[in-house]
N, C-alpha and C. Protein backbone atom coordinates (compact mmCIF):
# COMPACT_ATOMS: atom_id res chain seq x y z
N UNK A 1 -5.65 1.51 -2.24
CA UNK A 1 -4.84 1.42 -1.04
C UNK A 1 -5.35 2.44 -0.05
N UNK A 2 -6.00 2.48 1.35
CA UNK A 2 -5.53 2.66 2.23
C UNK A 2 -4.93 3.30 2.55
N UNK A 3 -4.87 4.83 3.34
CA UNK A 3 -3.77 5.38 4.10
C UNK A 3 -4.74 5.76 5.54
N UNK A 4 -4.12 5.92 6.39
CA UNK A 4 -4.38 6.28 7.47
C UNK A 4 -3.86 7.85 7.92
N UNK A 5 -4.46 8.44 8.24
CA UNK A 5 -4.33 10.21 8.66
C UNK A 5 -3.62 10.04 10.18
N UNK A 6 -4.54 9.49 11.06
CA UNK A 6 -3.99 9.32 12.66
C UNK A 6 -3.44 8.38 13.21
N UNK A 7 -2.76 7.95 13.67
CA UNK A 7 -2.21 6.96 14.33
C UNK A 7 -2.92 6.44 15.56
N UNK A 8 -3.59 6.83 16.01
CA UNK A 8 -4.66 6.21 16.51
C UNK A 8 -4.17 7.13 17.99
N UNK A 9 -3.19 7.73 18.44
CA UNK A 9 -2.45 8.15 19.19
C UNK A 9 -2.70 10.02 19.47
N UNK A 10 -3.54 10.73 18.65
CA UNK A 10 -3.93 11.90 18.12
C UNK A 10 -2.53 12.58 17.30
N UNK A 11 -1.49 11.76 17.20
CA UNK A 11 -0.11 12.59 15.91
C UNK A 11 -0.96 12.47 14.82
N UNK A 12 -0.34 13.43 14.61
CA UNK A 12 -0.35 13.36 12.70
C UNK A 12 0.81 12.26 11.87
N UNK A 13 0.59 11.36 11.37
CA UNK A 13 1.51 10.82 10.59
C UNK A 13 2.40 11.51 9.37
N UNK A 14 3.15 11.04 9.02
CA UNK A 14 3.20 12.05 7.24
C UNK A 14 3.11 11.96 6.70
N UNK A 15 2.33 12.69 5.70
CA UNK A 15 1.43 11.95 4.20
C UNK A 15 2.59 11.68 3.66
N UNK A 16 1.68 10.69 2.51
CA UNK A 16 2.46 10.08 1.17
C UNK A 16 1.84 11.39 0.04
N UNK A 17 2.93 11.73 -1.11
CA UNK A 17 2.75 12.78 -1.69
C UNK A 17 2.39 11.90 -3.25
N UNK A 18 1.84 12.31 -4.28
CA UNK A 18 1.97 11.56 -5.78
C UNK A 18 3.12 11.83 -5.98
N UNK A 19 3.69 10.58 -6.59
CA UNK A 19 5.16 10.86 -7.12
C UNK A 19 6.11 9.96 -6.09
N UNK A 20 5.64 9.55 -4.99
CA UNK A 20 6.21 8.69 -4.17
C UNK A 20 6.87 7.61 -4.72
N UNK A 21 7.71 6.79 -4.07
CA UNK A 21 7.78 5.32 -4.85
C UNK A 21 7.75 4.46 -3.55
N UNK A 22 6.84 3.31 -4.26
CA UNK A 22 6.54 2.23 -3.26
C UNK A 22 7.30 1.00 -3.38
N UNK A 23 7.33 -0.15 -2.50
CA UNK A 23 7.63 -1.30 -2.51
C UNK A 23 6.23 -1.85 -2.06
N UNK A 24 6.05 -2.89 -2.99
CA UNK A 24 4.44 -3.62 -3.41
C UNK A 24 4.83 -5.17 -3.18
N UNK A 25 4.54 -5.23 -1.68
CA UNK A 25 4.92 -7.33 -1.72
C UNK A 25 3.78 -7.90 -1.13
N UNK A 26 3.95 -9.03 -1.41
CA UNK A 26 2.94 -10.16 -0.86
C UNK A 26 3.24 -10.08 1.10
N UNK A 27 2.21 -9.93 1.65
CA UNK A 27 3.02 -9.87 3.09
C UNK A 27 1.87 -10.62 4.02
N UNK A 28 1.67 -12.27 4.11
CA UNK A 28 0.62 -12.59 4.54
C UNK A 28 1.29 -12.92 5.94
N UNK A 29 -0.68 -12.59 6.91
CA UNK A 29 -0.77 -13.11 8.36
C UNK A 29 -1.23 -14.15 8.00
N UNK A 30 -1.23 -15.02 9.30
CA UNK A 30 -2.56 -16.48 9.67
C UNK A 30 -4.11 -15.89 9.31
N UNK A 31 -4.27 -14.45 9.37
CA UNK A 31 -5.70 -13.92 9.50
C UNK A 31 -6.31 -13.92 7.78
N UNK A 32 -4.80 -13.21 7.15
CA UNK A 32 -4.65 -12.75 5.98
C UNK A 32 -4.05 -13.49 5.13
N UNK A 33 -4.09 -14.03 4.55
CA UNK A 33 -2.77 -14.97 3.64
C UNK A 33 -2.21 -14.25 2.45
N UNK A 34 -3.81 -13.49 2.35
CA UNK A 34 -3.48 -12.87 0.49
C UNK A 34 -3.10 -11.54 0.28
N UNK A 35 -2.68 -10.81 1.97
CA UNK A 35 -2.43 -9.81 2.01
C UNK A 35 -1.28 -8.96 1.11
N UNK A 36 -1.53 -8.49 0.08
CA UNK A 36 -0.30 -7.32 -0.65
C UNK A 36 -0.21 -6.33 0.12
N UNK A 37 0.58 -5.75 0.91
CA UNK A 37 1.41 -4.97 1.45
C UNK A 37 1.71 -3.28 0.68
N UNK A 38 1.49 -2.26 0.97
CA UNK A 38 2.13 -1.28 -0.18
C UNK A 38 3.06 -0.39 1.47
N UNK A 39 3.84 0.11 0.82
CA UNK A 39 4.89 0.54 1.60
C UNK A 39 5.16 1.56 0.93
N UNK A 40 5.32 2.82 1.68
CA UNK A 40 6.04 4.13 0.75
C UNK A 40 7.37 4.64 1.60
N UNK A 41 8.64 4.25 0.17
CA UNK A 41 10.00 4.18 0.50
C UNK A 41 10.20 5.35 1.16
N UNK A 42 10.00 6.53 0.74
CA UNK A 42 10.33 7.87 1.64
C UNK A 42 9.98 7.82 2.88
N UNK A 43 8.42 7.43 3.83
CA UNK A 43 8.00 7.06 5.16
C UNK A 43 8.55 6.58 5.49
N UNK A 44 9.48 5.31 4.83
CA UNK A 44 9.87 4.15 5.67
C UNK A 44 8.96 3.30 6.42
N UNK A 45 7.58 3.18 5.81
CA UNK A 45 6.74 2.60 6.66
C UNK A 45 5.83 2.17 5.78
N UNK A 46 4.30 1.48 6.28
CA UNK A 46 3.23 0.71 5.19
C UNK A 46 2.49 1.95 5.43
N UNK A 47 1.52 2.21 3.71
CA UNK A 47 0.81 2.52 4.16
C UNK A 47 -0.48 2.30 4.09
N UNK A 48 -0.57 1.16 3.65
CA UNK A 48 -2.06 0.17 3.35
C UNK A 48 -1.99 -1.03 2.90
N UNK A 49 -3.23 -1.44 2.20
CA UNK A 49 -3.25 -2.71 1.72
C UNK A 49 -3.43 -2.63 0.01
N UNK A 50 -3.77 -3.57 -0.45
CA UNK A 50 -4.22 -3.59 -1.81
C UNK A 50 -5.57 -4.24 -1.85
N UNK A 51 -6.17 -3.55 -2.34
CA UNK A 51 -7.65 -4.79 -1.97
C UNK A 51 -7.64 -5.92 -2.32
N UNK A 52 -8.26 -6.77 -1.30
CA UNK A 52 -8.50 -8.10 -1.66
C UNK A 52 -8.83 -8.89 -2.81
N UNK A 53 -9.24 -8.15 -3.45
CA UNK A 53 -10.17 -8.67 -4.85
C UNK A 53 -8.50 -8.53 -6.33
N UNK A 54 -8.10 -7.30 -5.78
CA UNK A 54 -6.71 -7.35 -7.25
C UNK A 54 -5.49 -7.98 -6.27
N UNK A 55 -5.59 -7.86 -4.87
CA UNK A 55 -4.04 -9.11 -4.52
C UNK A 55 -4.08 -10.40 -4.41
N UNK A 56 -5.54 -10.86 -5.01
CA UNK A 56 -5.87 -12.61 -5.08
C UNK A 56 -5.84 -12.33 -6.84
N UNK A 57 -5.86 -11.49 -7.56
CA UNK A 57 -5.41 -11.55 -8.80
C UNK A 57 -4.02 -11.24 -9.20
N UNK A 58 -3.23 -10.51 -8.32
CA UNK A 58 -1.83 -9.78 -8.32
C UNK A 58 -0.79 -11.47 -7.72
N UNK A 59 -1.54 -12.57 -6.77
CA UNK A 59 -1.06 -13.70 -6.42
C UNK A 59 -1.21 -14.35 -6.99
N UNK A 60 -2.55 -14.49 -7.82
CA UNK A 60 -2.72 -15.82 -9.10
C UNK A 60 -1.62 -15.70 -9.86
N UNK A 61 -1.21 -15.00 -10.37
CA UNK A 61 -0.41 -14.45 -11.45
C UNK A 61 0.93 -14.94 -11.05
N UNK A 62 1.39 -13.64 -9.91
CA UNK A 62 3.36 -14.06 -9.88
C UNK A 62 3.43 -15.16 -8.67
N UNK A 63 2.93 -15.30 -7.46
CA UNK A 63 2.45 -16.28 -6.76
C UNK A 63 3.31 -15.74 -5.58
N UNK A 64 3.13 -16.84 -4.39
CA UNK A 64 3.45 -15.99 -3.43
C UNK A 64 4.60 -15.42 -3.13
N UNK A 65 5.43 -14.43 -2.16
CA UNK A 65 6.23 -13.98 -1.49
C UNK A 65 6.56 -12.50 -3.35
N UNK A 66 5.82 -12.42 -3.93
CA UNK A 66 6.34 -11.84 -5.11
C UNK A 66 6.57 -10.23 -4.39
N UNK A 67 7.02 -9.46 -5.21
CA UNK A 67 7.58 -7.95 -4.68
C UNK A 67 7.75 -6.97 -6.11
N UNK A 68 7.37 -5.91 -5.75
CA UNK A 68 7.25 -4.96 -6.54
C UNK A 68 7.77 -3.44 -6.82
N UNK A 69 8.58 -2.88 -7.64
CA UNK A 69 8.58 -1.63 -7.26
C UNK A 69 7.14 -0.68 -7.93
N UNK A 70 6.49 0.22 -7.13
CA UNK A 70 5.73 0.91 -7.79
C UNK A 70 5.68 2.58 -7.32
N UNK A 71 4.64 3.74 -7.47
CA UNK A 71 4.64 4.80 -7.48
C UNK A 71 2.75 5.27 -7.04
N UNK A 72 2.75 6.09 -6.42
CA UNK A 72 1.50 6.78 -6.29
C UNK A 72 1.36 7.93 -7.35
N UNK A 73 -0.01 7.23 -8.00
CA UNK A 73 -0.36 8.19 -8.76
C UNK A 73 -1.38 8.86 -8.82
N UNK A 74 -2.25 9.61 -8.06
CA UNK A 74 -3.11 9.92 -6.70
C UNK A 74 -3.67 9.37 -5.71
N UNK A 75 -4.40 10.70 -5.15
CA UNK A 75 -4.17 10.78 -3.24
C UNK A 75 -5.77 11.22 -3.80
N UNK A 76 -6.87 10.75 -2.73
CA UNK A 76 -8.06 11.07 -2.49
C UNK A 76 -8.75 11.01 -1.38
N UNK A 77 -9.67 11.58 -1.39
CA UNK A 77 -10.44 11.44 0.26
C UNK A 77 -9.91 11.96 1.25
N UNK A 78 -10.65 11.23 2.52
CA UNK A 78 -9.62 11.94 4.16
C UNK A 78 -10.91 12.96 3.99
N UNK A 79 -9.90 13.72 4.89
CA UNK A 79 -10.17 14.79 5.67
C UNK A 79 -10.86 14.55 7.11
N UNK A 80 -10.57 15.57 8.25
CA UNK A 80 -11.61 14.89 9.44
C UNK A 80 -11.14 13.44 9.92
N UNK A 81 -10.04 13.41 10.04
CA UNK A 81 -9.81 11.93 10.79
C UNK A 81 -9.73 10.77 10.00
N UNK A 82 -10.36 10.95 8.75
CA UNK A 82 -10.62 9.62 7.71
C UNK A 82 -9.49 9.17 6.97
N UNK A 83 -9.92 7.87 6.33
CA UNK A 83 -9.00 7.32 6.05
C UNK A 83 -9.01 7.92 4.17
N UNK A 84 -7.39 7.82 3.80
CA UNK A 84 -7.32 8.55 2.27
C UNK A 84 -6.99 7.45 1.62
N UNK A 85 -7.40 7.24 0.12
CA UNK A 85 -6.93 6.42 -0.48
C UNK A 85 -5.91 6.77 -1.67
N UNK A 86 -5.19 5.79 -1.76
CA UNK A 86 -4.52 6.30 -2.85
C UNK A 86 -4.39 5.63 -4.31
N UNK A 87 -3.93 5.95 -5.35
CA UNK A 87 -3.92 5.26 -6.18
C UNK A 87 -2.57 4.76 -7.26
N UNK A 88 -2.46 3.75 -7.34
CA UNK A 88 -0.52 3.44 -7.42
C UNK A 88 -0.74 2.79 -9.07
N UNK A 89 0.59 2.41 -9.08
CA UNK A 89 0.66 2.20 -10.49
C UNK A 89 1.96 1.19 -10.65
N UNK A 90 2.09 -0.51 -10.29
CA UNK A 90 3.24 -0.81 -10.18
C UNK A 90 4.18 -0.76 -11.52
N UNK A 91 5.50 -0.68 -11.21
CA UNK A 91 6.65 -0.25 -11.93
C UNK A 91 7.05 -1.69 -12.90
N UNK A 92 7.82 -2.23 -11.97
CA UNK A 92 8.84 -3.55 -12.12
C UNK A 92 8.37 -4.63 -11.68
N UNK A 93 8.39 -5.67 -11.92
CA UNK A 93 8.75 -6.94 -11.11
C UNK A 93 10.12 -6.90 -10.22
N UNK A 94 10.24 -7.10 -8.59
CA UNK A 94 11.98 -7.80 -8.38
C UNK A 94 11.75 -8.62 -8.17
N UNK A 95 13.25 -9.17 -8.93
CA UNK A 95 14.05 -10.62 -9.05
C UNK A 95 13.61 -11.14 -7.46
């Protein structure tokens, strides 16, 4: 996953910490269809994607509109403007 440092705006956003808990759903555009979504509940906001390659395997599986609770279980990279990735670990299936 994906995090972003800047908002493109020069703010600082606010990191996601390990230990976070996420909501993990299917969240497709017209551009994207197979897009998984990760969201960290404390931000209140997204903060990446799931790569393409495990959310066309994460959709084969439960199929579309599916949702997840999960957790970050490290933070890497960044620094200098760049983008950090993180690494999650989903929890649950929700109903």
């Amino acid at each position: 996953v994906l995090r972003h440092k800047n908002d493109g705006k020069g703010a600082q956003k606010p990191a996601s910490a390990v230990g976070d808990m996420l909501t993990i759903k299917h969240a497709p555009t017209a551009e994207y269809p197979n897009t998984v979504a990760v969201y960290n509940n404390a931000l209140n906001g997204c903060i990446g994607v799931v790569p393409s390659d495990i959310a066309e395997k994460i959709l084969k599986k439960y199929k579309d509109g599916c949702a997840f609770d999960g957790v970050i279980t490290s933070i890497y990279g960044g620094g200098s403007g760049k983008n950090f990735g993180v690494d999650i670990m989903i929890l649950t299936k929700r109903a």
